[in-house]
N, C-alpha and C. Protein backbone atom coordinates (compact mmCIF):
# COMPACT_ATOMS: atom_id res chain seq x y z
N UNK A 1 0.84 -1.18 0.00
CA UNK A 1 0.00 0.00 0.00
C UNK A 1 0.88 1.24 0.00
N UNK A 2 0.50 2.29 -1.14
CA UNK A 2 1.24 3.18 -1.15
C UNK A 2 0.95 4.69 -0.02
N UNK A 3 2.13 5.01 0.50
CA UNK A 3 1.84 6.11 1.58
C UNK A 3 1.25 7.18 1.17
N UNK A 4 0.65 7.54 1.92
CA UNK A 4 -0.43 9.42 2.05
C UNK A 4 0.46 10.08 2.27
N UNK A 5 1.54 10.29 2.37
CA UNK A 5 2.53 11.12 2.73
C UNK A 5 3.07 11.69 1.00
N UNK A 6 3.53 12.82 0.90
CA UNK A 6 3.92 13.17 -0.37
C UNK A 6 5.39 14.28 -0.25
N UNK A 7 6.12 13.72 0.75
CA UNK A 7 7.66 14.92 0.75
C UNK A 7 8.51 14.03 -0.29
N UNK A 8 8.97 14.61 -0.63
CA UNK A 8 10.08 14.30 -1.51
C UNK A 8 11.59 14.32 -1.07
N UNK A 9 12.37 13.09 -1.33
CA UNK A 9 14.05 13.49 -1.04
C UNK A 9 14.76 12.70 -2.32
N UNK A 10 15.65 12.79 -2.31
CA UNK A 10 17.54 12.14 -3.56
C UNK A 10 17.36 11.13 -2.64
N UNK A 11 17.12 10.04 -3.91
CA UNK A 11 17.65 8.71 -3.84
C UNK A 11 18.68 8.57 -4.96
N UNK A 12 19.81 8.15 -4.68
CA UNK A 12 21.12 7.84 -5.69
C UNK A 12 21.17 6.18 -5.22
N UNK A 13 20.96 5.20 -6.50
CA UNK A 13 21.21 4.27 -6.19
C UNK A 13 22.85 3.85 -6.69
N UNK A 14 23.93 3.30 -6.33
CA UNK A 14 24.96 3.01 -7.22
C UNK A 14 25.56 1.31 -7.28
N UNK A 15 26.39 1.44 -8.39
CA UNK A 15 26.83 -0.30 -8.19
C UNK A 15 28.27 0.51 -8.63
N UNK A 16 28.93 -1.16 -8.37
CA UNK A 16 30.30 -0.94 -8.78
C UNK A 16 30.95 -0.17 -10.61
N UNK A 17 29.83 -0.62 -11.20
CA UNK A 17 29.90 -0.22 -12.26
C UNK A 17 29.12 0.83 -13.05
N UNK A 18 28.17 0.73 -12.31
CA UNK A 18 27.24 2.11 -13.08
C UNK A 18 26.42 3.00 -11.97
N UNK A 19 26.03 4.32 -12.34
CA UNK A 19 24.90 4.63 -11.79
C UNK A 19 23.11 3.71 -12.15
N UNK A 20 22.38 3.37 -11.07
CA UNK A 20 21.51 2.58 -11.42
C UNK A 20 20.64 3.76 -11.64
N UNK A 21 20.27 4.55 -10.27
CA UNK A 21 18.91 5.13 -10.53
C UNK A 21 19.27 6.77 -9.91
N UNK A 22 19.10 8.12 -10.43
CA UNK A 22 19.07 8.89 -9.47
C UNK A 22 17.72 9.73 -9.57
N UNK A 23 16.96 10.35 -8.75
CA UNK A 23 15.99 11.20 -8.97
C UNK A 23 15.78 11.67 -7.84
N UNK A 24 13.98 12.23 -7.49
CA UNK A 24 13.51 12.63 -6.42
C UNK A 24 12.64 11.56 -6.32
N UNK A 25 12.42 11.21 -5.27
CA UNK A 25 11.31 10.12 -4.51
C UNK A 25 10.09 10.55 -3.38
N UNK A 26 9.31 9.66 -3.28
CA UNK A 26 8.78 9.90 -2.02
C UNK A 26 9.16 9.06 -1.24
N UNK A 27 9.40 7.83 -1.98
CA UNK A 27 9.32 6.17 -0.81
C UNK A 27 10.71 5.55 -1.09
N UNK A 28 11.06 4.87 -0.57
CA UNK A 28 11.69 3.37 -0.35
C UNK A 28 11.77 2.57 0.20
N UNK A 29 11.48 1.54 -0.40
CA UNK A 29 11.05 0.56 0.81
C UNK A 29 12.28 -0.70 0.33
N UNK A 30 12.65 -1.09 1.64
CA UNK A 30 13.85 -1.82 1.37
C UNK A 30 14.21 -3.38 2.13
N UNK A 31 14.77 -4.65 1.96
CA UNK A 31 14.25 -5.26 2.45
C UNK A 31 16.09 -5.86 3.13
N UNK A 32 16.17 -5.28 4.52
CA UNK A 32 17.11 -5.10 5.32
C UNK A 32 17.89 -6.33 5.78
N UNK A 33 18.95 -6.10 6.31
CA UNK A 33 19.30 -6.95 7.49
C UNK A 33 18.79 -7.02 8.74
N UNK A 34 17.40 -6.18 9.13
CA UNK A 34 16.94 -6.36 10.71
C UNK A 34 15.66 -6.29 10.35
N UNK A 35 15.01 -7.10 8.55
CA UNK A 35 13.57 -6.84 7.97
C UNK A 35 13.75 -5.91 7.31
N UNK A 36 12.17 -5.82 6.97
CA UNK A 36 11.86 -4.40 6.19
C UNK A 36 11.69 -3.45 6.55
N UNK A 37 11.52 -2.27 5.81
CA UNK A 37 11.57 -1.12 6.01
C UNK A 37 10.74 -0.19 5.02
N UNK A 38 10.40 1.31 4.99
CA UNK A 38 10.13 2.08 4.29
C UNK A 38 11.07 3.63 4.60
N UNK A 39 11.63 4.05 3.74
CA UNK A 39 12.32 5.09 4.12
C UNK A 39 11.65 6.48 3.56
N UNK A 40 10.80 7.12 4.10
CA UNK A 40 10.04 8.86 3.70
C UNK A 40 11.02 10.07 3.77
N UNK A 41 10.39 11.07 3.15
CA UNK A 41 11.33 12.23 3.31
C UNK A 41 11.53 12.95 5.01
N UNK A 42 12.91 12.84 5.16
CA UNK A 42 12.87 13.39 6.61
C UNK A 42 13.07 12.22 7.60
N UNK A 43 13.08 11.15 7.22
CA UNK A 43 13.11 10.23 7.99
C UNK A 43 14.87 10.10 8.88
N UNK A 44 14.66 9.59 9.68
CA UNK A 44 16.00 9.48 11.04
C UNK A 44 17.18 9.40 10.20
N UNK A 45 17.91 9.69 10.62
CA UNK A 45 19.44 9.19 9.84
C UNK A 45 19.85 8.10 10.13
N UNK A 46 20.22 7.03 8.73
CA UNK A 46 20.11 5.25 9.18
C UNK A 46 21.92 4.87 8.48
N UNK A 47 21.85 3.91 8.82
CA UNK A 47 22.99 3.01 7.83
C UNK A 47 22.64 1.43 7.79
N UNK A 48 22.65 1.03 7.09
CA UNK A 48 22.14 -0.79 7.05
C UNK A 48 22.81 -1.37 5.76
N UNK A 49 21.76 -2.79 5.83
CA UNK A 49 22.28 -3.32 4.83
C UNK A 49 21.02 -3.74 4.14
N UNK A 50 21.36 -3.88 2.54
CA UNK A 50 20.30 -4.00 1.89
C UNK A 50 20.93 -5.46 1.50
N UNK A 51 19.32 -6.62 1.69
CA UNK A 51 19.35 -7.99 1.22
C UNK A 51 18.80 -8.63 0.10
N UNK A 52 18.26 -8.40 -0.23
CA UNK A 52 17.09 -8.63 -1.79
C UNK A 52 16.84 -7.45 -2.45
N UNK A 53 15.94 -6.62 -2.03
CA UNK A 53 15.18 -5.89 -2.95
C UNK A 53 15.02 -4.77 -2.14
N UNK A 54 15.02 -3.77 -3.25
CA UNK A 54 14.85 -2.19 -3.05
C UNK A 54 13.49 -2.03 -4.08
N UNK A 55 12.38 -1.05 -3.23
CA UNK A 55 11.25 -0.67 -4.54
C UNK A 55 10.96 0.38 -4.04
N UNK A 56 10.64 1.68 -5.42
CA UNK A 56 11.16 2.82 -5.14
C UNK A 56 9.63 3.34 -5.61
N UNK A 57 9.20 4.17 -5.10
CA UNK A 57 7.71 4.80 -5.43
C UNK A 57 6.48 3.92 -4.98
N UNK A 58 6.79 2.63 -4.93
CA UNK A 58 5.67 1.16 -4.67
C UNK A 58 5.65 1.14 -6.41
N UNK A 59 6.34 1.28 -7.36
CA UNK A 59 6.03 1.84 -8.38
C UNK A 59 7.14 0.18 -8.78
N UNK A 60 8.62 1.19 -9.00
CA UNK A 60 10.04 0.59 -9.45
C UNK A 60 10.84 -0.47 -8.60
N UNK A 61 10.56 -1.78 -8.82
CA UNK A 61 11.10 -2.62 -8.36
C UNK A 61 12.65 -3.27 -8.71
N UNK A 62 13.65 -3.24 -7.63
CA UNK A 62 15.11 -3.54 -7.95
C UNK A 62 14.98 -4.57 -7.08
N UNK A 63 15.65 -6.13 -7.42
CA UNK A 63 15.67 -7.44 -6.99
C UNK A 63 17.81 -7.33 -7.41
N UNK A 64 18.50 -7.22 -5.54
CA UNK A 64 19.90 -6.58 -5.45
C UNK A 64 20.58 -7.71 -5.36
N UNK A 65 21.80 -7.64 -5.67
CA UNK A 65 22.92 -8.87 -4.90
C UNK A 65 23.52 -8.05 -4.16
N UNK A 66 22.73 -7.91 -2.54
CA UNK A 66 23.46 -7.20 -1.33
C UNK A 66 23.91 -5.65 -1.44
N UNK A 67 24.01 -5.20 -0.45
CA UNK A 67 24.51 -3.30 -0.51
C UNK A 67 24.39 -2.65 0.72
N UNK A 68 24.58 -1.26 0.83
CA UNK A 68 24.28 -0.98 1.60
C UNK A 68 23.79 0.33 1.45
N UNK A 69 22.91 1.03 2.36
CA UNK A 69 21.75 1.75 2.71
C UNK A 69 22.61 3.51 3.57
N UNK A 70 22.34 4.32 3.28
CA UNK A 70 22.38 5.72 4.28
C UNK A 70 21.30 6.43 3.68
N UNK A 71 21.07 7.26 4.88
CA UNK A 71 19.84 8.02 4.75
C UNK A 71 20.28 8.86 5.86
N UNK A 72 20.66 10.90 4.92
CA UNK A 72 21.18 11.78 5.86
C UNK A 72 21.29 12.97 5.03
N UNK A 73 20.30 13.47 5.92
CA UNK A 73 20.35 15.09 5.31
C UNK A 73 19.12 15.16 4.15
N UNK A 74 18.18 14.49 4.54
CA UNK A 74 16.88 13.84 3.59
C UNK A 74 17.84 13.76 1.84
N UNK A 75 18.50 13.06 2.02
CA UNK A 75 19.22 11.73 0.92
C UNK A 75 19.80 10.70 1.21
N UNK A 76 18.92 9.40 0.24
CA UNK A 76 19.33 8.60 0.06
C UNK A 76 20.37 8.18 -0.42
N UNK A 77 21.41 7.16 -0.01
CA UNK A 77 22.18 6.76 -1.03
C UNK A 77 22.26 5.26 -0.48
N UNK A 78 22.55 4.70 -2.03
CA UNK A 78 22.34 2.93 -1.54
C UNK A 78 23.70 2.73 -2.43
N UNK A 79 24.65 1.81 -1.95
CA UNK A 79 25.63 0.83 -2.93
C UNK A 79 25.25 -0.31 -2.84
N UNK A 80 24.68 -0.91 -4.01
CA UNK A 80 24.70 -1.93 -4.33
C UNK A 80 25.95 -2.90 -5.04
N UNK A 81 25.94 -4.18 -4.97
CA UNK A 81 26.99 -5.41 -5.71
C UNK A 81 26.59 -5.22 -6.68
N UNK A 82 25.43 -5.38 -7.10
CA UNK A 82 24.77 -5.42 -8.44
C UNK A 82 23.22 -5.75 -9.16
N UNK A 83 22.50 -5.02 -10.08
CA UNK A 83 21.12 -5.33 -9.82
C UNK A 83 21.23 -6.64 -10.39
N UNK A 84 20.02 -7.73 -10.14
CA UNK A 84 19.78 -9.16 -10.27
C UNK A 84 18.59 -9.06 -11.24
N UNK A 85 17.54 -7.94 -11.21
CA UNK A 85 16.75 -8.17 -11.55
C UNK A 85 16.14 -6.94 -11.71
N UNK A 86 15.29 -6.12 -12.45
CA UNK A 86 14.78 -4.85 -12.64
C UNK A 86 13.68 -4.80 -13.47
N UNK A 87 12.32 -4.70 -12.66
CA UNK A 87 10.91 -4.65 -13.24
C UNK A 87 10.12 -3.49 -12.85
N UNK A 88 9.29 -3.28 -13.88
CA UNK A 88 8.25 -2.45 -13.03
C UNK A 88 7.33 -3.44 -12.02
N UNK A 89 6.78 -2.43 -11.02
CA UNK A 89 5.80 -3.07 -10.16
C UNK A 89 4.23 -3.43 -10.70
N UNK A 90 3.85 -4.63 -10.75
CA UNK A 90 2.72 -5.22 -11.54
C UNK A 90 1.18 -4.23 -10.96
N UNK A 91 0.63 -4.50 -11.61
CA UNK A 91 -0.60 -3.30 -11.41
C UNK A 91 -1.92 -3.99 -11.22
């Protein structure tokens, strides 16, 4: 379910080899080393690890080989190993 909330922040996704994704967002929802998560604009300042999958809007779905997660200064930034898999989200 997508959030009622509508702030916007920079999500920069990266891999070793390319930029994957950069823009403005509202959401991310990410699927952690301590579970899941959703990350909004403004949200706490984090560091983690990303295990499967990152999906960005409830929209853009990324299926990861591992990375890791900050969130500071309302921006995202994720390093990823590498994407596995990249779909839109089914409707």
């Amino acid at each position: 379910m997508a959030s009622a909330y509508k702030g916007n922040f920079r999500c920069v996704i990266l891999s070793a080899k390319r930029l994957v994704f950069e823009d403005e967002v509202q959401s991310v929802f990410i699927s952690g080393d301590r579970g899941e998560y959703e990350v909004l604009a403004y949200h706490y300042p984090l560091i983690g690890i990303v295990r499967e999958e990152i999906v960005i809007n409830w929209e853009k779905r990324l299926r990861v080989k591992g990375g890791v997660v900050r969130f500071f200064a309302n921006e995202c930034n994720i390093m990823i190993e590498e994407v596995v898999d990249q779909r839109p989200e089914p409707k």
